[in-house]
Protein backbone atom coordinates (compact mmCIF):
# COMPACT_ATOMS: atom_id res chain seq x y z
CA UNK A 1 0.00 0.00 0.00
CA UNK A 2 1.66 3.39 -0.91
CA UNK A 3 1.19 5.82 1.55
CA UNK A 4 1.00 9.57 -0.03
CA UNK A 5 3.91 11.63 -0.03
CA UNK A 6 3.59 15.39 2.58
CA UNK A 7 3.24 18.24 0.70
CA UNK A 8 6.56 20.28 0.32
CA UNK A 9 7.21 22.96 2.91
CA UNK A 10 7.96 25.91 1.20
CA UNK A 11 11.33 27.22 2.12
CA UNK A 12 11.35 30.37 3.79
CA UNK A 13 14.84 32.55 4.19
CA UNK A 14 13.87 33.61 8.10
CA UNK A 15 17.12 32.40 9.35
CA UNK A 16 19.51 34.61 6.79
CA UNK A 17 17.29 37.80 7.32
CA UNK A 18 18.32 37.05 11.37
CA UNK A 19 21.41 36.58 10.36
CA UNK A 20 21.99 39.85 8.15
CA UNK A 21 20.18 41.83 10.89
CA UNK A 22 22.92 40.52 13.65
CA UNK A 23 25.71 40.98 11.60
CA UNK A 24 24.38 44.74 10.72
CA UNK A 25 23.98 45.29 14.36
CA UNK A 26 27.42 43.59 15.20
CA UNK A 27 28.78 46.24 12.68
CA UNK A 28 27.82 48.99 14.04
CA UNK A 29 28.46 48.69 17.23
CA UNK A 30 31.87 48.37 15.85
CA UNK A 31 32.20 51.40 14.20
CA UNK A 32 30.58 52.98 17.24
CA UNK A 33 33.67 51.19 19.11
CA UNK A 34 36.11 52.51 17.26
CA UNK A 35 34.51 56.04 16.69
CA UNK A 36 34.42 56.17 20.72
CA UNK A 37 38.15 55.08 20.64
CA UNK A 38 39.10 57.69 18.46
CA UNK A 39 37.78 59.89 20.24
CA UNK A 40 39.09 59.06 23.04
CA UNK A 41 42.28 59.40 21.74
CA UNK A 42 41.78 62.22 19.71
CA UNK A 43 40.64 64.08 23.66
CA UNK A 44 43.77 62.52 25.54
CA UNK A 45 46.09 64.06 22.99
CA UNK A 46 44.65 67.65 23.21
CA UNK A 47 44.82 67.55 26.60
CA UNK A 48 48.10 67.21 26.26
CA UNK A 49 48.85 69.67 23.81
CA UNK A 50 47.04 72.12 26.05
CA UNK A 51 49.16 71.01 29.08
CA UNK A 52 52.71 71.40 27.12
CA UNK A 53 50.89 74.87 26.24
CA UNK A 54 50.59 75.90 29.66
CA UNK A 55 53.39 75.12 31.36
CA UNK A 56 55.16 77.01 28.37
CA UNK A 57 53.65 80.00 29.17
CA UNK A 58 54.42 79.52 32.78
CA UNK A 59 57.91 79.23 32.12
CA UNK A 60 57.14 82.65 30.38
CA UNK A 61 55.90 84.06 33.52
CA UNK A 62 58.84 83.02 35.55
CA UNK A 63 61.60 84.18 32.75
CA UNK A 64 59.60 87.23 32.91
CA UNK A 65 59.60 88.01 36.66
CA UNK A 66 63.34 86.91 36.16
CA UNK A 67 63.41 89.92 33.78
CA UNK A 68 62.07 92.74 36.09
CA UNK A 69 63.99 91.66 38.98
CA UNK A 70 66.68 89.69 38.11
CA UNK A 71 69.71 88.10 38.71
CA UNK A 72 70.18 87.93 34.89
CA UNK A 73 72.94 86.76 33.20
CA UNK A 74 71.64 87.97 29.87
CA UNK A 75 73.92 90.34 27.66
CA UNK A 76 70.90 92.72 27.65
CA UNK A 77 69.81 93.06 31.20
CA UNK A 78 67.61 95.85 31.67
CA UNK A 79 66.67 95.05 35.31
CA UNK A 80 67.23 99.33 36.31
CA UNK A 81 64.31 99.89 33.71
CA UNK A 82 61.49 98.68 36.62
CA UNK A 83 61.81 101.60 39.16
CA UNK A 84 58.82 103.88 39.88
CA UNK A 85 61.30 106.93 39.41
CA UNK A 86 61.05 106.20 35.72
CA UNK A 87 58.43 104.53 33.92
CA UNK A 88 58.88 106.76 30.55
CA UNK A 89 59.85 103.54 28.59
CA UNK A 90 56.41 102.06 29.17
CA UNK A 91 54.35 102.95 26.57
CA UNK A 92 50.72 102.97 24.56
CA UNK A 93 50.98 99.85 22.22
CA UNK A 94 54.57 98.22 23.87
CA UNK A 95 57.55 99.66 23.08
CA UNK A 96 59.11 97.59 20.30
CA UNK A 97 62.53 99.65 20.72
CA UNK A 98 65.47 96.62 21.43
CA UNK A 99 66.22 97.20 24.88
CA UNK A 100 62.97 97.84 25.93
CA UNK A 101 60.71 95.91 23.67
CA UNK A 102 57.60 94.25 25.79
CA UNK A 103 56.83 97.31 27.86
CA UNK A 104 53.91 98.17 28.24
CA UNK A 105 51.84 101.64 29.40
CA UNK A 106 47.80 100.36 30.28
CA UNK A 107 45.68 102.04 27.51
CA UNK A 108 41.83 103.43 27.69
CA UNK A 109 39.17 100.56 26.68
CA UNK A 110 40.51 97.39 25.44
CA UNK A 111 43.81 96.64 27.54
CA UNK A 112 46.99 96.18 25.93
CA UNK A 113 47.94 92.45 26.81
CA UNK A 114 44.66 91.93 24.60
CA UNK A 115 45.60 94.10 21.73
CA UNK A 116 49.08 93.17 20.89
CA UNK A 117 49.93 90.07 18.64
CA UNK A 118 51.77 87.33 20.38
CA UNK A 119 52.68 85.59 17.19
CA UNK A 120 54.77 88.61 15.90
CA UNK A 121 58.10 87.36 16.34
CA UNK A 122 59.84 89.90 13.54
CA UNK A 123 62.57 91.94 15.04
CA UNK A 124 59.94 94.64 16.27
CA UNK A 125 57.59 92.62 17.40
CA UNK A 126 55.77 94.79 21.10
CA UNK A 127 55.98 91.10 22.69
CA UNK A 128 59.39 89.50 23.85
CA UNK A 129 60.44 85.80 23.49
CA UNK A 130 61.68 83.86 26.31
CA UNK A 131 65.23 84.10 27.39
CA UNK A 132 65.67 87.69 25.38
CA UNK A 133 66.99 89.42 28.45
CA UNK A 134 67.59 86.52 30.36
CA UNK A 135 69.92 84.32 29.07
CA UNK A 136 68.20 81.46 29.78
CA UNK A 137 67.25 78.87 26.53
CA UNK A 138 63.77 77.52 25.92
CA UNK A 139 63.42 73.58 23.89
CA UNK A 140 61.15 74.56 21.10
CA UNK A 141 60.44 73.42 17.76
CA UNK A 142 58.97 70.33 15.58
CA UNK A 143 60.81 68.11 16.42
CA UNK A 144 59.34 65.59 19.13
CA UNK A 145 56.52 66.30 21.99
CA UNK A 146 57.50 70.18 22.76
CA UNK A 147 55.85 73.45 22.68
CA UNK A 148 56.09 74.47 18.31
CA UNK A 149 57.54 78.24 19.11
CA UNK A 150 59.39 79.66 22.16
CA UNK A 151 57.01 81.47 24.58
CA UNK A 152 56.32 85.19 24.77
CA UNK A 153 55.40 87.66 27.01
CA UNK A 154 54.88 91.25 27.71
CA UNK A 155 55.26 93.75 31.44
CA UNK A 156 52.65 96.54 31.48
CA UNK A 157 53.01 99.38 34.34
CA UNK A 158 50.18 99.82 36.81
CA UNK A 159 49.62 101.86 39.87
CA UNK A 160 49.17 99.79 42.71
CA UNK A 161 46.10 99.76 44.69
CA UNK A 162 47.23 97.34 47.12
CA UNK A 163 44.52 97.68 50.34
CA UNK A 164 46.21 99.05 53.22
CA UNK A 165 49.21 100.59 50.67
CA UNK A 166 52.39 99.16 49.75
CA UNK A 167 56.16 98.88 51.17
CA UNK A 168 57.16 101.41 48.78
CA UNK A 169 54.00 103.75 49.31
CA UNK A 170 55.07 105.86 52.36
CA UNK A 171 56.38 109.49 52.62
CA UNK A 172 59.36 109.24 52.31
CA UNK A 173 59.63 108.24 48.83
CA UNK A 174 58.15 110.90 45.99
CA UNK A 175 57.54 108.52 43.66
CA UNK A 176 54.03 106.62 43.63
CA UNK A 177 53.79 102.96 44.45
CA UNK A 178 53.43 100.76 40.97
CA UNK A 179 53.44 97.20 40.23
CA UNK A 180 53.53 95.03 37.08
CA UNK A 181 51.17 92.70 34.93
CA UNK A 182 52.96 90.13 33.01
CA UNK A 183 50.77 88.35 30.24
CA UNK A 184 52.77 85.23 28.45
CA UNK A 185 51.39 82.96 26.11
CA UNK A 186 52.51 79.39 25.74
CA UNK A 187 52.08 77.01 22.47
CA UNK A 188 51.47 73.64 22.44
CA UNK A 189 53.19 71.02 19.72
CA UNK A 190 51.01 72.92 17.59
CA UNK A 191 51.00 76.39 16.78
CA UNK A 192 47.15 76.90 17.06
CA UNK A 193 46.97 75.40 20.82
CA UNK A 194 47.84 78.57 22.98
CA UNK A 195 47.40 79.15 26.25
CA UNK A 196 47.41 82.67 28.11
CA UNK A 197 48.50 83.27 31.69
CA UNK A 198 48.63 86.49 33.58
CA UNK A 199 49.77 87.79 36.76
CA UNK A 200 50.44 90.88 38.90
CA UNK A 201 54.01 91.41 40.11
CA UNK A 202 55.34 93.53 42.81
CA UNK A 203 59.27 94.11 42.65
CA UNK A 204 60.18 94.13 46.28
């Protein structure tokens, strides 16, 4: 006796559409794996360009407070220029003369550290570049992890307004008290990472 044959299933493609959907999934959490790693990466390095940056322009604000009171061993020490009996040689705009390039007189409205360029580094250039008057050498340049250019900075003259008045503010002195505000900037292993640092200096 023959017994009749089932009727053919028809075959369906269920398990490959499964199978495609996985591996599209699988694929992009990939790329989102590696897009996160990137950037990752990508945020590690800048931080560290931005670190190199700043402690560049710290090193500017030390080689500049080295400047105004020394001890210098610079060819071109100009340490006598920072008295309050003379401050002639601060000027609108920064001097740009050699020996007293970087000096600065405060100006009406927009200050003077944010006017001048810091990436002028031509012979009269209103900023000055680490070591100038110093003596002292700063590791700069494209080759390996360091900052791209040497630091700058420039000294503007300001009264002081210390509360309670200064050392140098009594009678027996004509001239009035003053103090100093140093702005450097710093560059990272690229030129277009730049930090800038200020302080206020009092020479003792």
């Amino acid at each position: 006796m023959r017994r009749p044959l089932p009727a053919r299933r028809r075959q369906r493609g269920v398990t490959l559409v499964i199978v495609l959907m996985l591996l599209v999934i699988v694929t992009l959490l990939g790329i989102g794996a590696a897009r996160i790693a990137l950037l990752g990466e990508r945020t590690t390095r800048n931080e560290r360009d931005y670190q190199i940056a700043w402690q560049a322009a710290e090193a500017a604000l030390m080689d500049a407070q080295f400047d105004i009171r020394g001890p210098n061993t610079g060819s071109a020490q100009r340490v006598a220029l920072f008295t309050p009996d003379d401050i002639s040689k601060f000027v609108p705009n920064c001097n740009t003369s050699a020996q007293f390039r970087g000096l600065c007189a405060p100006s009406e409205g927009k200050p003077a550290w944010a006017s001048v360029n810091f990436l002028n580094d031509d012979a009269d250039a209103p900023t000055v570049a680490y070591g100038t008057f110093t003596g002292r050498a700063f590791d700069a340049g494209s080759a390996g992890v360091k900052p791209a250019r040497v630091p700058r900075y420039m000294i503007e003259v300001l009264p002081d307004k210390t509360p309670m008045g200064s050392a140098a503010s009594n009678n027996t002195t004509k001239s009035a008290p003053i103090m100093y505000r140093i702005t450097a900037m710093g560059f990272g292993p690229r030129e277009d990472v730049q930090v800038v640092l200020q302080i206020a200096f009092k020479k003792e």
